[in-house]
N, C-alpha and C. Protein backbone atom coordinates (compact mmCIF):
# COMPACT_ATOMS: atom_id res chain seq x y z
N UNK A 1 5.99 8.29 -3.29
CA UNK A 1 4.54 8.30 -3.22
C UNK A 1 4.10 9.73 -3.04
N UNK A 2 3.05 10.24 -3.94
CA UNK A 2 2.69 11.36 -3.75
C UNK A 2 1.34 11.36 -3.48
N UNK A 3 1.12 12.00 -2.21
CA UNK A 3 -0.51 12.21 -1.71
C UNK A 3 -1.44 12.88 -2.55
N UNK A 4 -0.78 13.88 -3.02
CA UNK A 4 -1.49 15.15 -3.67
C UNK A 4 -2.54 14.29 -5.15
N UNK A 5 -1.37 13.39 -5.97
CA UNK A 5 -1.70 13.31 -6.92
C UNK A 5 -2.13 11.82 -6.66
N UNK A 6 -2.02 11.18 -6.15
CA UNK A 6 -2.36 9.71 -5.97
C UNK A 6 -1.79 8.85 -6.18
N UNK A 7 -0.50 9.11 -6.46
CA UNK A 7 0.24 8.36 -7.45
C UNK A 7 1.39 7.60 -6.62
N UNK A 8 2.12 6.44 -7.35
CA UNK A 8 3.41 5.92 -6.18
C UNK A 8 4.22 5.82 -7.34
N UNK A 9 5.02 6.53 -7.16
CA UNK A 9 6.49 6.22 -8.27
C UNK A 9 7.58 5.39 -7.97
N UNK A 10 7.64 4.21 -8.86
CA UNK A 10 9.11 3.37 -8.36
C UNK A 10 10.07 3.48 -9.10
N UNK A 11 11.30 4.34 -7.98
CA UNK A 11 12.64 4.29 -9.25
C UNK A 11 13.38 2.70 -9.05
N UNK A 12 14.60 2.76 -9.70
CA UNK A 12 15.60 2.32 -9.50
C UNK A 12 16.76 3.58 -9.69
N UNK A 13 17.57 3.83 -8.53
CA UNK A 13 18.89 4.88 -8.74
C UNK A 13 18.38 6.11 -9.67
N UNK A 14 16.92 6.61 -8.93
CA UNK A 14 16.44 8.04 -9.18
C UNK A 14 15.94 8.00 -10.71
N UNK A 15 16.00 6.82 -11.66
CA UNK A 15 15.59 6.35 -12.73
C UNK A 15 14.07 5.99 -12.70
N UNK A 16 12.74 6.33 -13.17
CA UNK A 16 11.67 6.12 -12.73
C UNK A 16 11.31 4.81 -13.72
N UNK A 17 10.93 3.60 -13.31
CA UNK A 17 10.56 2.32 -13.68
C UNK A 17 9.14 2.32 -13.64
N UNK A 18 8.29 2.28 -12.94
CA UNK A 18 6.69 2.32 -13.02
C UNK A 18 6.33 3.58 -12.29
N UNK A 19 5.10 4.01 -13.03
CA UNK A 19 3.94 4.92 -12.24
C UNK A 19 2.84 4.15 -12.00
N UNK A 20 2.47 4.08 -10.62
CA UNK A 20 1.26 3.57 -10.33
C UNK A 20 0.10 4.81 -9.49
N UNK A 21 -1.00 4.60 -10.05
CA UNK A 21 -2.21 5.33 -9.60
C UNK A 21 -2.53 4.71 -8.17
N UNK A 22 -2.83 4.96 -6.91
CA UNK A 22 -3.22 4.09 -5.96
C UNK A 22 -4.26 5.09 -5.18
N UNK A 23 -4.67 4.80 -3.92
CA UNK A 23 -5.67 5.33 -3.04
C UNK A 23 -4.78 5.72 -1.66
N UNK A 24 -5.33 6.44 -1.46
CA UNK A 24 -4.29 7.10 0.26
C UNK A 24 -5.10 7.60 0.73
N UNK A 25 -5.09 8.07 2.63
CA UNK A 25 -5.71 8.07 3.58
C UNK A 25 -6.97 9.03 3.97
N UNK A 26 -8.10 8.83 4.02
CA UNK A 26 -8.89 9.80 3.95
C UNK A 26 -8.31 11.01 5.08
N UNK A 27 -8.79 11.98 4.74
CA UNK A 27 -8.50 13.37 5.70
C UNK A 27 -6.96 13.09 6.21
N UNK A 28 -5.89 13.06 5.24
CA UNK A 28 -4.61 13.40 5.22
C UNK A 28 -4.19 12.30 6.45
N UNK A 29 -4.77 11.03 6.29
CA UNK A 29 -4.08 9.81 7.19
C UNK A 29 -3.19 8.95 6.59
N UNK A 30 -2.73 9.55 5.67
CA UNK A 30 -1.27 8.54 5.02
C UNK A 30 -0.12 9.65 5.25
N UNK A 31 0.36 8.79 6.60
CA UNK A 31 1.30 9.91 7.27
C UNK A 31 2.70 10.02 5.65
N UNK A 32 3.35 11.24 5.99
CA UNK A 32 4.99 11.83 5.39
C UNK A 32 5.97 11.31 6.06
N UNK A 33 6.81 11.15 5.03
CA UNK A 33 8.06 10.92 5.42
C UNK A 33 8.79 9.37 4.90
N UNK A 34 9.75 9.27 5.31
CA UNK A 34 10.64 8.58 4.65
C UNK A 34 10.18 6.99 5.68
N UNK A 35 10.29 5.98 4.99
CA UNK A 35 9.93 4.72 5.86
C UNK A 35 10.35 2.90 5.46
N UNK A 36 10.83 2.72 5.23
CA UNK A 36 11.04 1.07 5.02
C UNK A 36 10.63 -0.36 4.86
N UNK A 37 10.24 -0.71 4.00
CA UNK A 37 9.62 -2.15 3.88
C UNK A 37 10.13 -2.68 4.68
N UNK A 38 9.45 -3.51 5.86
CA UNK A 38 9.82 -4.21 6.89
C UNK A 38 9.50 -5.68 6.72
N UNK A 39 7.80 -6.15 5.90
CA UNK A 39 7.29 -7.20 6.11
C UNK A 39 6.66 -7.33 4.05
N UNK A 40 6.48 -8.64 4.30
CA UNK A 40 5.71 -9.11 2.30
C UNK A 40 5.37 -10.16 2.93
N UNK A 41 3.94 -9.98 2.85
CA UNK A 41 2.88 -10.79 2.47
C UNK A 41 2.17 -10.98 1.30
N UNK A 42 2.26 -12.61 1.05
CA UNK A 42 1.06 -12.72 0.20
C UNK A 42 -0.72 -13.26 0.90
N UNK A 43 -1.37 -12.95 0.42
CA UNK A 43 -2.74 -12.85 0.90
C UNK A 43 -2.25 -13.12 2.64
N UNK A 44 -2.60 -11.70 2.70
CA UNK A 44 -2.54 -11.47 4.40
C UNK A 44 -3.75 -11.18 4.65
N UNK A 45 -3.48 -11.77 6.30
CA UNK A 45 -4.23 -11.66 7.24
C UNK A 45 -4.97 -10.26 7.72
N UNK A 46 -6.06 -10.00 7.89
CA UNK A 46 -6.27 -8.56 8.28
C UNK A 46 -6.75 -8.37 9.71
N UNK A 47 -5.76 -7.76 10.43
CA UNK A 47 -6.10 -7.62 11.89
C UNK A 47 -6.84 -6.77 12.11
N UNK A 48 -7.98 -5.79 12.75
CA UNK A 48 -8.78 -4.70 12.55
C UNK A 48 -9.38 -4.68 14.07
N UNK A 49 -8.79 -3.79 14.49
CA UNK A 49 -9.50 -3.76 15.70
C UNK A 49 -10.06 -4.75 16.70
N UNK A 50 -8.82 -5.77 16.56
CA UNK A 50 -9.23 -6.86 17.21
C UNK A 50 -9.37 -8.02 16.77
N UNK A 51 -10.28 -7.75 15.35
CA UNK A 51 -10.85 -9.01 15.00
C UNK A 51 -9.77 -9.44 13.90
N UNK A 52 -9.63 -10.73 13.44
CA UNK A 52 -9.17 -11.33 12.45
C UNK A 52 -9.60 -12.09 11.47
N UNK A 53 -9.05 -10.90 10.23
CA UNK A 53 -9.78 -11.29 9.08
C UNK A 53 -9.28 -12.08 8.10
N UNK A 54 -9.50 -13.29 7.69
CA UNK A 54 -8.85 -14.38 7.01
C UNK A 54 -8.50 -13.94 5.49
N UNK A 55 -7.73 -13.98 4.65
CA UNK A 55 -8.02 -13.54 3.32
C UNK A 55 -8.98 -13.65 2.68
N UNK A 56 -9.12 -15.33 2.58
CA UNK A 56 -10.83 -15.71 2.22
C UNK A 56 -11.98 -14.70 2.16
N UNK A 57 -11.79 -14.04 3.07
CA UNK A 57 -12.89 -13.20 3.32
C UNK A 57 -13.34 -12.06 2.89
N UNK A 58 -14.19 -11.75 2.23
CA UNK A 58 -14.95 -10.59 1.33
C UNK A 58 -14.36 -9.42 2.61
N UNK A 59 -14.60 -9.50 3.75
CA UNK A 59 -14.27 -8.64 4.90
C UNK A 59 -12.69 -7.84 4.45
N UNK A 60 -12.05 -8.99 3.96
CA UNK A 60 -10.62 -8.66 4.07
C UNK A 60 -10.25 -8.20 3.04
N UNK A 61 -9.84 -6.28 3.65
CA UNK A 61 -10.15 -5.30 2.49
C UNK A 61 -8.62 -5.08 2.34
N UNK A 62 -7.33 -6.08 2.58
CA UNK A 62 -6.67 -6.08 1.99
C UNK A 62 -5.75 -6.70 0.64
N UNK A 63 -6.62 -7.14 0.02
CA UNK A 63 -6.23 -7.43 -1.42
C UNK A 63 -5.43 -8.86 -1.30
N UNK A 64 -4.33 -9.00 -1.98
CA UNK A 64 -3.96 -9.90 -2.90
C UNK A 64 -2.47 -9.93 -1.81
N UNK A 65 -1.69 -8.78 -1.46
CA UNK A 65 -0.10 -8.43 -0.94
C UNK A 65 -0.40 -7.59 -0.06
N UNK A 66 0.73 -7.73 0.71
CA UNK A 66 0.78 -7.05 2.23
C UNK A 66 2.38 -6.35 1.83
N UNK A 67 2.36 -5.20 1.87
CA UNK A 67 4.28 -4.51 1.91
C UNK A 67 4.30 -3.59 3.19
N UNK A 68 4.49 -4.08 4.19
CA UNK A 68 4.70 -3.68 5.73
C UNK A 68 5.38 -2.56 5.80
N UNK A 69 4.85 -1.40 6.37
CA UNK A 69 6.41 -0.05 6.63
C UNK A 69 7.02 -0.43 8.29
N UNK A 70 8.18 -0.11 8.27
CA UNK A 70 8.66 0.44 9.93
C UNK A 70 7.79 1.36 10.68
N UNK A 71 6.64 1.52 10.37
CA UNK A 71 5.62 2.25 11.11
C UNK A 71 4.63 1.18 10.90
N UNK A 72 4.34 0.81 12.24
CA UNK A 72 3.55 -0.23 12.66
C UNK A 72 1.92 0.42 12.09
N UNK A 73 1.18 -0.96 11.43
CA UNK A 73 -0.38 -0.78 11.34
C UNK A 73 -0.43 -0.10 9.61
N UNK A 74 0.93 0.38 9.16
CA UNK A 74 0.81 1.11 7.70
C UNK A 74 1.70 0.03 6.98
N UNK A 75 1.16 0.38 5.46
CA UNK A 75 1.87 0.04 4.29
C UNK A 75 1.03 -0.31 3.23
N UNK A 76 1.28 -0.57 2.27
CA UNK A 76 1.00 -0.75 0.85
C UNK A 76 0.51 -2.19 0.82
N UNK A 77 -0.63 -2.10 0.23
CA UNK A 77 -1.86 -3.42 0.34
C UNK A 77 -2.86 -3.22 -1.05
N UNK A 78 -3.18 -4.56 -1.34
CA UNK A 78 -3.92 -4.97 -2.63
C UNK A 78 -5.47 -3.93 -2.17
N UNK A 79 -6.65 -3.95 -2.71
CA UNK A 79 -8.05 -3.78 -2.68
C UNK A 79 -8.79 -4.83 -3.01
N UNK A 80 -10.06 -4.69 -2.23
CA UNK A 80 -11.40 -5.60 -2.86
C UNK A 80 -12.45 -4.65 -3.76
N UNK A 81 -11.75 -3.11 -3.39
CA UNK A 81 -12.57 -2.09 -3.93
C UNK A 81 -11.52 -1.23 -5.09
N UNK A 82 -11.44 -2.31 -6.09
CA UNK A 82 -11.02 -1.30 -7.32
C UNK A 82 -11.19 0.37 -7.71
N UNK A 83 -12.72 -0.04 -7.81
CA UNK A 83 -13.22 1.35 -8.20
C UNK A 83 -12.52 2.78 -7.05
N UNK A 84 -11.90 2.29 -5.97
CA UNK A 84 -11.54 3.14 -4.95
C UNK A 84 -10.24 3.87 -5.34
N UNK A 85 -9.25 3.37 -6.57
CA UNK A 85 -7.96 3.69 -6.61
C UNK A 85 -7.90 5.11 -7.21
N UNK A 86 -7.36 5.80 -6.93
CA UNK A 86 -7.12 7.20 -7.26
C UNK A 86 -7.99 8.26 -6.66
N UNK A 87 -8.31 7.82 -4.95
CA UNK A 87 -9.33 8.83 -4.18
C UNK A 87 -8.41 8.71 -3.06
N UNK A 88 -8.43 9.26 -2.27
CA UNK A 88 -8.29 9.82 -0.59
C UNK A 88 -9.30 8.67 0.05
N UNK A 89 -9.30 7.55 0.79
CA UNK A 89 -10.30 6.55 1.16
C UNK A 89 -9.96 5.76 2.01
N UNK A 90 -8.41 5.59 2.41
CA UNK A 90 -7.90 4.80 3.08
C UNK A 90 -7.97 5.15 4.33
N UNK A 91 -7.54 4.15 5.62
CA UNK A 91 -7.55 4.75 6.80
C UNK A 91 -6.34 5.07 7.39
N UNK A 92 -5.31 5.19 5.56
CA UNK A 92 -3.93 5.58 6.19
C UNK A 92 -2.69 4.79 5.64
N UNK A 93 -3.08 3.37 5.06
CA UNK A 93 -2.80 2.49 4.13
C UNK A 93 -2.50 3.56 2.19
N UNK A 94 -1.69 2.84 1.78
CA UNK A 94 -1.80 2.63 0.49
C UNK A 94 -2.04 1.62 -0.34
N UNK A 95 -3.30 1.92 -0.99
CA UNK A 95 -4.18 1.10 -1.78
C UNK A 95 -3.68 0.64 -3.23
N UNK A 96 -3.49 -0.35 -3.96
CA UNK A 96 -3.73 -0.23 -5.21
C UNK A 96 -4.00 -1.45 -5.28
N UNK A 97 -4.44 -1.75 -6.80
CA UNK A 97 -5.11 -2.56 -7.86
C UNK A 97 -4.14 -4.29 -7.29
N UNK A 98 -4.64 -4.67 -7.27
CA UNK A 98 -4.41 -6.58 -6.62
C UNK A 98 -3.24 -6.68 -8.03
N UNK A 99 -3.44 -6.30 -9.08
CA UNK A 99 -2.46 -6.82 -10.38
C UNK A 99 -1.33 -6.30 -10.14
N UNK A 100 -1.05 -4.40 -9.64
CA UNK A 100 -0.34 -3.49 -9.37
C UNK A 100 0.39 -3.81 -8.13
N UNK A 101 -0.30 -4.31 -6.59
CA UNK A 101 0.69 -4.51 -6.26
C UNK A 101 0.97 -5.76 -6.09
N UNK A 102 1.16 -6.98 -6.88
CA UNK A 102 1.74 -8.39 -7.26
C UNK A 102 2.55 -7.76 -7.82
N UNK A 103 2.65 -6.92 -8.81
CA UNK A 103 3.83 -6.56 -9.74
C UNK A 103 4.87 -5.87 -8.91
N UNK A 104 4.48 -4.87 -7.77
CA UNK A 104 5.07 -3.91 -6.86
C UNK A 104 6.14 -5.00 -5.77
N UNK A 105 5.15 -5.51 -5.58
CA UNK A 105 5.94 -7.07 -4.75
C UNK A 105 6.74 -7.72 -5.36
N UNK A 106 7.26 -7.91 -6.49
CA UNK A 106 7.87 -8.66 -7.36
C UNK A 106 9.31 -7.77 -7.12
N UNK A 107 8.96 -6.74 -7.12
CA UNK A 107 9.85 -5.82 -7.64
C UNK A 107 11.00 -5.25 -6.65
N UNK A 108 9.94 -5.04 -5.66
CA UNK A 108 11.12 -4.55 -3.84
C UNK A 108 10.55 -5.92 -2.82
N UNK A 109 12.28 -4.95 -2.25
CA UNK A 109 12.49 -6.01 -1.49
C UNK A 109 12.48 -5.63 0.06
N UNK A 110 12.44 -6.14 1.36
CA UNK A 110 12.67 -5.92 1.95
C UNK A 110 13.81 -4.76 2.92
N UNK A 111 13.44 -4.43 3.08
CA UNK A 111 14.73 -2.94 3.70
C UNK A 111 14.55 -1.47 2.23
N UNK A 112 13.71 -2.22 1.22
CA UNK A 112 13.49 -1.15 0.22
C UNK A 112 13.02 0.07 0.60
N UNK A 113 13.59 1.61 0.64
CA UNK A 113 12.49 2.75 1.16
C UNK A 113 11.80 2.99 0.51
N UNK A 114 10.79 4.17 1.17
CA UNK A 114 9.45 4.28 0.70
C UNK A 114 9.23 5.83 1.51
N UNK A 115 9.14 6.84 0.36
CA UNK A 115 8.54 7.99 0.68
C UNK A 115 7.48 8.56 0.00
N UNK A 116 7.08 8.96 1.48
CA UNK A 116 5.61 9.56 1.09
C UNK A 116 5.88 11.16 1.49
N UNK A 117 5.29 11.88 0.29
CA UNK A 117 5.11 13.61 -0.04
C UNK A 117 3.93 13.60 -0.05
N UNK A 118 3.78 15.37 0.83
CA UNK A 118 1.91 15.64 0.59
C UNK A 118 2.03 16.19 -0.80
């Protein structure tokens, strides 16, 4: 995943399989470094400061998939706000397209890593 450019690259064995365009953390809140799919959800729950947000819910600005990191509160999540993908907007999350990450979910698996470059 690269901050700079917006982009999340998935290899297989350093072989690049998809480029995806996505959204990352406003004012440099999609922390670096190396990290691990821990959790996959489909239409997850959105916890936010307390409150709990049902998928159902226009509120629940996490999309379609939930891909959990070993850093609690982050990871890779669908949008309700398309038009948002390829900006700095998140609160630290990686954003993309509800189609993009169904396909992303399909694809890794649990214990899969995940690095993020500024």
């Amino acid at each position: 995943m690269d901050k700079s450019q917006n982009i999340l690259i998935l290899k297989d064995n350093n072989e690049v399989v998809r480029v995806y365009s996505v959204s990352t953390g406003a004012n440099n809140s999609t922390p670096v470094g190396k990290f691990k799919i821990t959790s996959k959800l489909v239409d997850p729950v959105w916890f936010n400061r307390g409150a709990v947000v049902p998928p159902e819910s226009p509120e629940n600005v996490l999309g379609s998939r939930w891909l959990g990191f070993d850093l609690p509160g982050y990871g890779i999540h669908g949008t309700v706000e398309p038009e948002t993908i390829g900006k700095q907007v998140t609160a630290g999350c990686v954003r993309m397209r509800n189609e993009d990450v169904e396909e992303l979910y399909s694809l890794v698996t649990i214990g899969s890593e995940v690095e993020i470059v500024d």
